[in-house]
N, C-alpha and C. Protein backbone atom coordinates (compact mmCIF):
# COMPACT_ATOMS: atom_id res chain seq x y z
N UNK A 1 66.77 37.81 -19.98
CA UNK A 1 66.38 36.74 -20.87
C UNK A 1 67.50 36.54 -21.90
N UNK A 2 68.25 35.09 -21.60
CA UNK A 2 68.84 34.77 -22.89
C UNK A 2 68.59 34.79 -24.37
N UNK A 3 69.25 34.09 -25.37
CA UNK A 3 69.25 34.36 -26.53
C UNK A 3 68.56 33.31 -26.59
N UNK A 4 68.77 31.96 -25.90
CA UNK A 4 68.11 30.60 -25.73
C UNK A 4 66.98 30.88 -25.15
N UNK A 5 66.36 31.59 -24.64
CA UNK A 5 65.13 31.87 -24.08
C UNK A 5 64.50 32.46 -25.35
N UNK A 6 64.93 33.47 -25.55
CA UNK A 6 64.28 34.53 -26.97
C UNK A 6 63.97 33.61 -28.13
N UNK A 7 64.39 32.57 -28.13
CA UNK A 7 64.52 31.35 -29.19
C UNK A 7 63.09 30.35 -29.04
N UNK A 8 62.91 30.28 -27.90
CA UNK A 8 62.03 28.99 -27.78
C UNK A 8 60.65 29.16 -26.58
N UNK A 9 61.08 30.31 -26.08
CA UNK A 9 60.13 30.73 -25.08
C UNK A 9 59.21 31.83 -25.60
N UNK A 10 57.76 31.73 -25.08
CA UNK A 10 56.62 33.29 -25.34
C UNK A 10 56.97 34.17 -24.16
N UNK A 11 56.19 35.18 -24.11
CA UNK A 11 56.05 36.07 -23.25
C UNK A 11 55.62 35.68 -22.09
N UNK A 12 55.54 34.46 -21.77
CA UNK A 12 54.90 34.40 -20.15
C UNK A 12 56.02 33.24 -20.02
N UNK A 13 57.01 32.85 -20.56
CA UNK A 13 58.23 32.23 -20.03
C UNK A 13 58.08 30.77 -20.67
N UNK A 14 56.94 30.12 -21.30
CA UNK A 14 56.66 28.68 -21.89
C UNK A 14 57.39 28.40 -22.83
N UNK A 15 57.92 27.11 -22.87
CA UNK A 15 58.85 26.53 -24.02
C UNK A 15 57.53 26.40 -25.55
N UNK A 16 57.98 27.41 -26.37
CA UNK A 16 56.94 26.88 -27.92
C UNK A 16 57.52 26.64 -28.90
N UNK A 17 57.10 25.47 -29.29
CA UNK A 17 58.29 25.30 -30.11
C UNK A 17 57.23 24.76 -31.71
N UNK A 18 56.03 24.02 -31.06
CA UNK A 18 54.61 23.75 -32.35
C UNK A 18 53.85 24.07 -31.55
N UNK A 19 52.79 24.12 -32.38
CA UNK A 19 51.19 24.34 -31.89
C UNK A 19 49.96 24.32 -33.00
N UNK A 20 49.10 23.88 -32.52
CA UNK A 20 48.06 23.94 -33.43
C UNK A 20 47.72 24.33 -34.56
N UNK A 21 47.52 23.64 -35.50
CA UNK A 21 48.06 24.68 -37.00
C UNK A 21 46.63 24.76 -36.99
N UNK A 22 46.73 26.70 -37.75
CA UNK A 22 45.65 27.51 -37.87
C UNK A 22 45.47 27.37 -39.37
N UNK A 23 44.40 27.76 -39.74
CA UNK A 23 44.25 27.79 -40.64
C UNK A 23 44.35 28.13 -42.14
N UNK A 24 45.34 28.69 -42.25
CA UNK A 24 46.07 28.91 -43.78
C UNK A 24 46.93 27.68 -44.02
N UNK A 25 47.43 26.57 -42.59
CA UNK A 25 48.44 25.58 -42.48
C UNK A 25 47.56 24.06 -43.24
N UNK A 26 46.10 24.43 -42.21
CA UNK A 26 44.99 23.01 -43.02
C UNK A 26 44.59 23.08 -44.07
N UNK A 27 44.28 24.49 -44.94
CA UNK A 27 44.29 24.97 -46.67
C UNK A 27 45.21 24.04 -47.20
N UNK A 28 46.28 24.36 -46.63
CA UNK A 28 47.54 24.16 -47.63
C UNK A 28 47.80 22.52 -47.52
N UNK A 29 47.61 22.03 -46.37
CA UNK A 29 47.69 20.79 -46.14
C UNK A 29 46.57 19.97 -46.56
N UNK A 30 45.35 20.36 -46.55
CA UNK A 30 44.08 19.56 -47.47
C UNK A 30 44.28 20.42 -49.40
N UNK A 31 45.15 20.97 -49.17
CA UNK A 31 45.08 21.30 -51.09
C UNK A 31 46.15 20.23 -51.24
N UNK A 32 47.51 20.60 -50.48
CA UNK A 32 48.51 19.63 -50.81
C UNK A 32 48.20 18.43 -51.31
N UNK A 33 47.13 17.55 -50.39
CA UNK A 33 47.04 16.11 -50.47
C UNK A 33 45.74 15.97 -51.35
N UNK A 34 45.00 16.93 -51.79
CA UNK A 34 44.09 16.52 -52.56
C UNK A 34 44.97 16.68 -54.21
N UNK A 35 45.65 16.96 -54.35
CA UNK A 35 46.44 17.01 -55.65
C UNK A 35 46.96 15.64 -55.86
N UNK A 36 47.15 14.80 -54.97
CA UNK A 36 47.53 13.35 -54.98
C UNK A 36 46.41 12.60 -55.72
N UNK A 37 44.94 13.12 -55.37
CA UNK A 37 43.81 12.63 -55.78
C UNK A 37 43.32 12.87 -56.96
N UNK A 38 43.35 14.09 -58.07
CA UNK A 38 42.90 14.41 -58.74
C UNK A 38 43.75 13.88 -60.18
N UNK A 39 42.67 13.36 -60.97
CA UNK A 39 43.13 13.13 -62.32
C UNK A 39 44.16 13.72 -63.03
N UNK A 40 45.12 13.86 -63.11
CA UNK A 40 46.72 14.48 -63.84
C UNK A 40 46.12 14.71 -65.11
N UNK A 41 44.80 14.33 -66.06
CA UNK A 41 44.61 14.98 -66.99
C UNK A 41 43.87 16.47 -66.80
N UNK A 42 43.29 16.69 -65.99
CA UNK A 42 42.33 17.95 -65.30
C UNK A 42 43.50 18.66 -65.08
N UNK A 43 44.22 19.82 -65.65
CA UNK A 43 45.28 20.60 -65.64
C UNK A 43 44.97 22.25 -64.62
N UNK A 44 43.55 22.58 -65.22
CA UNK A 44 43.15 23.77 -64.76
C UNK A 44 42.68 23.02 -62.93
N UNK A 45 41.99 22.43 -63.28
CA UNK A 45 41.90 21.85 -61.40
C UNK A 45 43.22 22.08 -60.51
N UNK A 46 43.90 20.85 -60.96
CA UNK A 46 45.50 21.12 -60.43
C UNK A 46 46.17 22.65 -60.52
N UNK A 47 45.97 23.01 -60.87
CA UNK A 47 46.68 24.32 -61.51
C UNK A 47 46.07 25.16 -59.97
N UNK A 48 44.71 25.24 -60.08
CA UNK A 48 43.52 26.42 -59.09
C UNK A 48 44.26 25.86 -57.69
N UNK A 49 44.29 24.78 -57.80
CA UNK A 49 44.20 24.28 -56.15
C UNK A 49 45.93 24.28 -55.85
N UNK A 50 47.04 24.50 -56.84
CA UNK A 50 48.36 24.63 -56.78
C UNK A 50 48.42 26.19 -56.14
N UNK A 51 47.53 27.07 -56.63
CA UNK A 51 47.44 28.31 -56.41
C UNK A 51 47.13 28.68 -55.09
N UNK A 52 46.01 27.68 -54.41
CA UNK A 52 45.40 27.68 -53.19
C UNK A 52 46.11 27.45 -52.37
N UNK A 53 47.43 26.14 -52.71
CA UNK A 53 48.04 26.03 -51.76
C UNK A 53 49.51 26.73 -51.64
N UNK A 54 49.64 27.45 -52.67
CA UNK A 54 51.02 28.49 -52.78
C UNK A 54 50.58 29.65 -51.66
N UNK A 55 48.95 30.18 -52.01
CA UNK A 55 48.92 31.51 -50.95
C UNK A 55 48.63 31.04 -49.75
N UNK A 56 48.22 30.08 -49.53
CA UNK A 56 47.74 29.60 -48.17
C UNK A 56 48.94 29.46 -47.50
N UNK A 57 49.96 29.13 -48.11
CA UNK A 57 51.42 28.72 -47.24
C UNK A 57 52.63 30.22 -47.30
N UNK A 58 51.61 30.57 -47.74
CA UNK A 58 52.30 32.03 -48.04
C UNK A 58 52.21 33.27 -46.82
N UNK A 59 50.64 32.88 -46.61
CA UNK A 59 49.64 33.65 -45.88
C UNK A 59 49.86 33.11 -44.18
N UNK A 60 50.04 31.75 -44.16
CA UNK A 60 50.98 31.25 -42.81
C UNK A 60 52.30 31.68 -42.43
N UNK A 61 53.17 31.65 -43.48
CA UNK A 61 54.58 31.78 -43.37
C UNK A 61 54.57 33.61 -42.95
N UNK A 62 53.64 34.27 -43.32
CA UNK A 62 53.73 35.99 -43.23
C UNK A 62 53.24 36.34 -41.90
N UNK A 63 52.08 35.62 -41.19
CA UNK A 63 51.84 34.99 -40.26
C UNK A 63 53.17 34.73 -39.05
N UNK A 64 53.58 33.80 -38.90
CA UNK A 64 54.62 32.90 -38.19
C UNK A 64 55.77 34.64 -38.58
N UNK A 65 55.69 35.09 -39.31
CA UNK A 65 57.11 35.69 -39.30
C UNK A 65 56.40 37.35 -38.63
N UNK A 66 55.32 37.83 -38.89
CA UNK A 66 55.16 38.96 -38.38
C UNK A 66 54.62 38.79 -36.97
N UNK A 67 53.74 37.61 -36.60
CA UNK A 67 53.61 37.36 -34.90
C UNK A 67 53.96 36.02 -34.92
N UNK A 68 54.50 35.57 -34.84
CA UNK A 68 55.53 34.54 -34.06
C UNK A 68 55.66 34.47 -32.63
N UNK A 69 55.39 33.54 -32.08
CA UNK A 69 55.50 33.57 -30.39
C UNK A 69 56.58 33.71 -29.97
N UNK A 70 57.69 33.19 -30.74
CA UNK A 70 59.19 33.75 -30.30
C UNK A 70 60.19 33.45 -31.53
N UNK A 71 61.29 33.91 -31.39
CA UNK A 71 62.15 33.70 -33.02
C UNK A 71 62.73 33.13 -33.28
N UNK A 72 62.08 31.41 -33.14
CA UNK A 72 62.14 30.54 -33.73
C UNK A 72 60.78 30.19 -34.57
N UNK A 73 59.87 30.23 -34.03
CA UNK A 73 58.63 30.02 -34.90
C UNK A 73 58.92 31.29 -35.70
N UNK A 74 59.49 32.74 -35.28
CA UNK A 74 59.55 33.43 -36.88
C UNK A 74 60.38 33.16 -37.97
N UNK A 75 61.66 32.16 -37.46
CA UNK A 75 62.53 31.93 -38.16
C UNK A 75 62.22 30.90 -39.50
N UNK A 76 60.77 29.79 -38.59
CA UNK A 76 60.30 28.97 -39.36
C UNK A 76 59.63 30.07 -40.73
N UNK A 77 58.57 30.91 -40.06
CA UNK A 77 57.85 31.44 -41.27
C UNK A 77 58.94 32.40 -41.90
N UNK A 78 60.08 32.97 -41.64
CA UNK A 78 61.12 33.39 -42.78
C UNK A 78 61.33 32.13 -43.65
N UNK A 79 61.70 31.54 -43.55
CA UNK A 79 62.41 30.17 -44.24
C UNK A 79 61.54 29.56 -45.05
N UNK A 80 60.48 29.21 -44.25
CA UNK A 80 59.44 28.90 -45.26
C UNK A 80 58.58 29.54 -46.40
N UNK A 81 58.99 31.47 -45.83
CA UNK A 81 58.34 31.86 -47.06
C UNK A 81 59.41 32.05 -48.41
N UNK A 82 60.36 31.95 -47.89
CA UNK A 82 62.11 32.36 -48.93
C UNK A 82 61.54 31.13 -49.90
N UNK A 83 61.46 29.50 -49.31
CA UNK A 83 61.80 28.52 -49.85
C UNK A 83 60.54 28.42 -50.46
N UNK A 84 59.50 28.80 -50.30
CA UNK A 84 58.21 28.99 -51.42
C UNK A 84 58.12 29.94 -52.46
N UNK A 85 58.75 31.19 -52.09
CA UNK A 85 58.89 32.11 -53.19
C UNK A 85 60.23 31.53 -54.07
N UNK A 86 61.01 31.05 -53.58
CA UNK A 86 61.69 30.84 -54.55
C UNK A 86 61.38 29.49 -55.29
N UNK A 87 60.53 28.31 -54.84
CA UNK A 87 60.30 27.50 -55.58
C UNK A 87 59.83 27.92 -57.19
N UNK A 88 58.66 29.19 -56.44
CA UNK A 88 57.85 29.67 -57.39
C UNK A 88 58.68 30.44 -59.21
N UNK A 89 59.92 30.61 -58.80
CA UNK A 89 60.91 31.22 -59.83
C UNK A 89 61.59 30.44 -60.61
């Protein structure tokens, strides 16, 4: 098995490259977009549900990087958790 295989293929030889987002991905994606909705004066709201969607994308990205179908989807959840922790700083 190539390096191009190890990249984009699972264990039974299938090209994966997306798939179905589980659920720490729809948290983060229904907190994301409900922050669009909520009154900008309600600070503690925004604030709770900023929180919801920091660990939820946190909790995916740790996810994707410790079982990853191959290492590119882990490469995604490295990257994505670097570029969230460091937003957070």
């Amino acid at each position: 098995m190539n390096i191009i295989d190890k990249c984009f293929k699972d264990n039974k030889g299938k090209v994966v490259i997306g798939q179905a987002p589980n659920l720490p991905l729809i948290v983060w994606g229904i907190s994301r977009l409900s922050i669009l909705f909520i009154n900008s004066s309600n600070v503690s709201l925004i604030s709770l549900i900023d929180k919801i969607s920091f660990g939820s994308i946190i909790i995916w990205a740790g996810l994707e990087l410790y079982s990853g179908v191959n290492l590119f989807r882990r490469a995604v959840g490295l990257i994505i958790l670097i570029f969230s922790i460091q937003g957070r700083l």
